[in-house]
Every structure is written in structure tokens, then in C-alpha cells.
Protein backbone atom coordinates (compact mmCIF):
# COMPACT_ATOMS: atom_id res chain seq x y z
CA UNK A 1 0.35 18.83 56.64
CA UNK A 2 2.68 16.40 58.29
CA UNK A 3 -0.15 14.07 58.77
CA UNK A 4 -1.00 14.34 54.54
CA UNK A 5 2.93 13.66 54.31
CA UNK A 6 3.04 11.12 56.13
CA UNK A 7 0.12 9.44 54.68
CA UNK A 8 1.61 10.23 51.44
CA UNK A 9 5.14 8.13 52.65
CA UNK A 10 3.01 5.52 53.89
CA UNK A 11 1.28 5.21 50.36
CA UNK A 12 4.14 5.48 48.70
CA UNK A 13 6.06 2.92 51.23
CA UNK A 14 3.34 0.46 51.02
CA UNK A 15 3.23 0.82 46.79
CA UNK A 16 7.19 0.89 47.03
CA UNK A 17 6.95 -3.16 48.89
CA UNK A 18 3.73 -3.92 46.68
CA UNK A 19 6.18 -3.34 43.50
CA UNK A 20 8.92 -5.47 45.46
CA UNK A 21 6.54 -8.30 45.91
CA UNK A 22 5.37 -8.07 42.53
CA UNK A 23 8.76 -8.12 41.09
CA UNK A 24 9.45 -10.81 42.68
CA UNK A 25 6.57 -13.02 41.75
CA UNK A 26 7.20 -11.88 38.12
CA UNK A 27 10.73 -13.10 38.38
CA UNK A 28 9.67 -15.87 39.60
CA UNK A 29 6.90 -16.68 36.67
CA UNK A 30 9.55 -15.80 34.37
CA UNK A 31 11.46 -18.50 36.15
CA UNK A 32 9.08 -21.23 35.86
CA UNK A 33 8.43 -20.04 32.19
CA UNK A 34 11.77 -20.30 30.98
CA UNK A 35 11.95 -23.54 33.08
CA UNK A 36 8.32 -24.58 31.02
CA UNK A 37 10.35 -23.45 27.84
CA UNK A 38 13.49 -25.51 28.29
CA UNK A 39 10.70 -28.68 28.97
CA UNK A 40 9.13 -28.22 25.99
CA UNK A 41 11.90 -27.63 24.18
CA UNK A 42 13.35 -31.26 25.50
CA UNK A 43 9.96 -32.93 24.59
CA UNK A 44 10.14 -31.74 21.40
CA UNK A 45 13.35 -33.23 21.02
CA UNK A 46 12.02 -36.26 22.18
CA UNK A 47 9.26 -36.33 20.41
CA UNK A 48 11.28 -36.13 17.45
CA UNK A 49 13.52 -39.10 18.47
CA UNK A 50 10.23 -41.10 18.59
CA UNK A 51 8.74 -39.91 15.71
CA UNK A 52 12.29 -41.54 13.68
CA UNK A 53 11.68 -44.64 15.74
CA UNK A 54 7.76 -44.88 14.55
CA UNK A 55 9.59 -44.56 10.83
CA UNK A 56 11.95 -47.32 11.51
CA UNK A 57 8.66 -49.31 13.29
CA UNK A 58 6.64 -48.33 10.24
CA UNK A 59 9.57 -49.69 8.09
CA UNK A 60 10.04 -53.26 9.91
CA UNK A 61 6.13 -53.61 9.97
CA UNK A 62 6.25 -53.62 6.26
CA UNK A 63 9.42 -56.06 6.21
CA UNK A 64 7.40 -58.60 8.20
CA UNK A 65 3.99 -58.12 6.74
CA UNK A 66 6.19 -58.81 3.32
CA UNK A 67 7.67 -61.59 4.45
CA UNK A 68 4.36 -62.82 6.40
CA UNK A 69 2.77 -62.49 2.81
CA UNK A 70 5.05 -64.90 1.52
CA UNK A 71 5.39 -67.81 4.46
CA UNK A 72 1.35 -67.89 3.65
CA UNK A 73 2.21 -68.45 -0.07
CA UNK A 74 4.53 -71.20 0.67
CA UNK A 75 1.87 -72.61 3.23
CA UNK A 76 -0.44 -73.28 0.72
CA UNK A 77 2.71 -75.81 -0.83
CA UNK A 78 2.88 -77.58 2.78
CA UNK A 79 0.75 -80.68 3.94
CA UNK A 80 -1.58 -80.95 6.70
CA UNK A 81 -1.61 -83.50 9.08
CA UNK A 82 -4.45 -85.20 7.77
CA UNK A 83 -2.66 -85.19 4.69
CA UNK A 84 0.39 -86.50 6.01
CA UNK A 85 -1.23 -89.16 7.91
CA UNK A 86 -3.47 -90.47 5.08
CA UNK A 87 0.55 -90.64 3.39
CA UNK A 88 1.67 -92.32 6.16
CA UNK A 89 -0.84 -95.50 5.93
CA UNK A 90 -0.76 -95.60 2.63
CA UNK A 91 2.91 -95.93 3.05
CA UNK A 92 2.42 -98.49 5.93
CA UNK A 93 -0.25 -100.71 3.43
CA UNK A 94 2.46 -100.82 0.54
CA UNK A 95 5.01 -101.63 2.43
CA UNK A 96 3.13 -104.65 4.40
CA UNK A 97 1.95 -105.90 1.04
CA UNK A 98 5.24 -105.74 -0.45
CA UNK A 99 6.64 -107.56 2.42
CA UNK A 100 4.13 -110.14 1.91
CA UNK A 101 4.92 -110.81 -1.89
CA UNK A 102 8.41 -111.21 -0.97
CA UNK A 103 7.72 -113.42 2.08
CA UNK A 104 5.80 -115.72 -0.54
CA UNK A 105 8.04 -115.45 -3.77
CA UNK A 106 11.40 -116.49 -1.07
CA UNK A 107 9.01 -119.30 0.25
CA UNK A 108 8.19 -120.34 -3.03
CA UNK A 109 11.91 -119.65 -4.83
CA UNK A 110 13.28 -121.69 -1.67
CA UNK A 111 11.04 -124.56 -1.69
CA UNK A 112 11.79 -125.07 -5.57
CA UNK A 113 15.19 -124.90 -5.32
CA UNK A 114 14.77 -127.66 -2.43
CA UNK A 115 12.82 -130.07 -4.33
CA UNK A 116 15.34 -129.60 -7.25
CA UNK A 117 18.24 -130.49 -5.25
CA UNK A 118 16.22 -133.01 -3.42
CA UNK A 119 15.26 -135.06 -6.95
CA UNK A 120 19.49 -134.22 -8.14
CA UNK A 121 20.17 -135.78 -4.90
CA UNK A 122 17.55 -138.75 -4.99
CA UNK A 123 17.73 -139.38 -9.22
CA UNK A 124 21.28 -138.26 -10.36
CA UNK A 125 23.98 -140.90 -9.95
């Protein structure tokens, strides 16, 4: 019988550090749970903060796609360059032909004015 006994304490001993080791790995997954917990609970905190900052995103998006809306309206109210160079020589053409009729009327204005004070100076005594 002392050999059953002992077999029995053995049993019992070797169950007895089974349950030890087992307790201890449980404490330990209950551990990394609560640690997997408290992580999840921070990401969904996070994840909150970034859902508010897609909003506010969401919300300037729609300010500059308003305001990109209009900049194209006024664009349509703006001239190209083509346009503003075919403005520019047109400009350029006036003016040189405007320069020339004054060029000719002072010649012409000047060289009266001349030939009267030429024929007061010559015929008036």
C-alpha cells in the first residue's frame, strides 16, 4: 500500500505543479488580454480623433472645391495670352500711326506758320 500511496502523492504532486503552471500561464493570458484591451481601447480613441479630423478634411474639401468652382467661373472673364498679345499689337499699330499723323500735322502746322512769318517778314513794312 505505501507504494499505491505514494503513487497517489506523486499524482497528486505532479497535478498540484501542473495547476501551478497553468495558473500561471492563465494569469499571464489574462495579462496580455487586459493589456490587448487597454490597446484597443486607445485605438478606438484614436480612431475617433481621426474620424473628427476626416469631418473637418471632408469640410475644407468642400470649401476649396467651392471656391475652385468659382476661380473657373471668373477664368472664363480672363484673357489668354494670345488674346493679350493680339491687344498688344494692335495697341503698338495705333499708337505708331497716331504718332505718324502727329509727326505730319506738326510738320505741316510748323512749316505754315514759317512761311507766314516768312511773307510778314519779307511783305509787311
Amino acid at each position: 500500500m505505501d507504494s499505491q500511496t505514494t503513487s497517489t502523492e506523486d499524482t497528486l504532486q505532479t497535478l498540484l505543479v501542473r495547476t501551478a503552471v497553468m495558473q500561471v500561464h492563465n494569469e499571464t493570458i489574462l495579462a496580455a488580454l487586459k493589456a490587448l484591451q487597454d490597446g484597443q481601447d486607445t485605438l478606438r480613441k484614436e480612431f475617433a480623433v481621426l474620424r473628427d479630423g476626416q469631418t473637418e478634411i471632408q469640410v475644407s474639401v468642400g470649401i476649396v472645391q467651392t471656391e475652385v468652382a468659382g476661380l473657373k467661373e471668373r477664368m472664363n472673364h480672363y484673357a489668354t495670352k494670345a488674346e493679350v498679345e493680339s491687344v498688344r499689337s494692335e495697341l503698338y499699330k495705333a499708337l505708331e500711326a497716331q504718332t505718324w499723323r502727329l509727326l505730319v500735322w506738326m510738320t505741316a502746322v510748323c512749316s505754315g506758320l514759317t512761311g507766314a512769318v516768312y511773307y510778314i517778314a519779307r511783305n509787311v513794312h
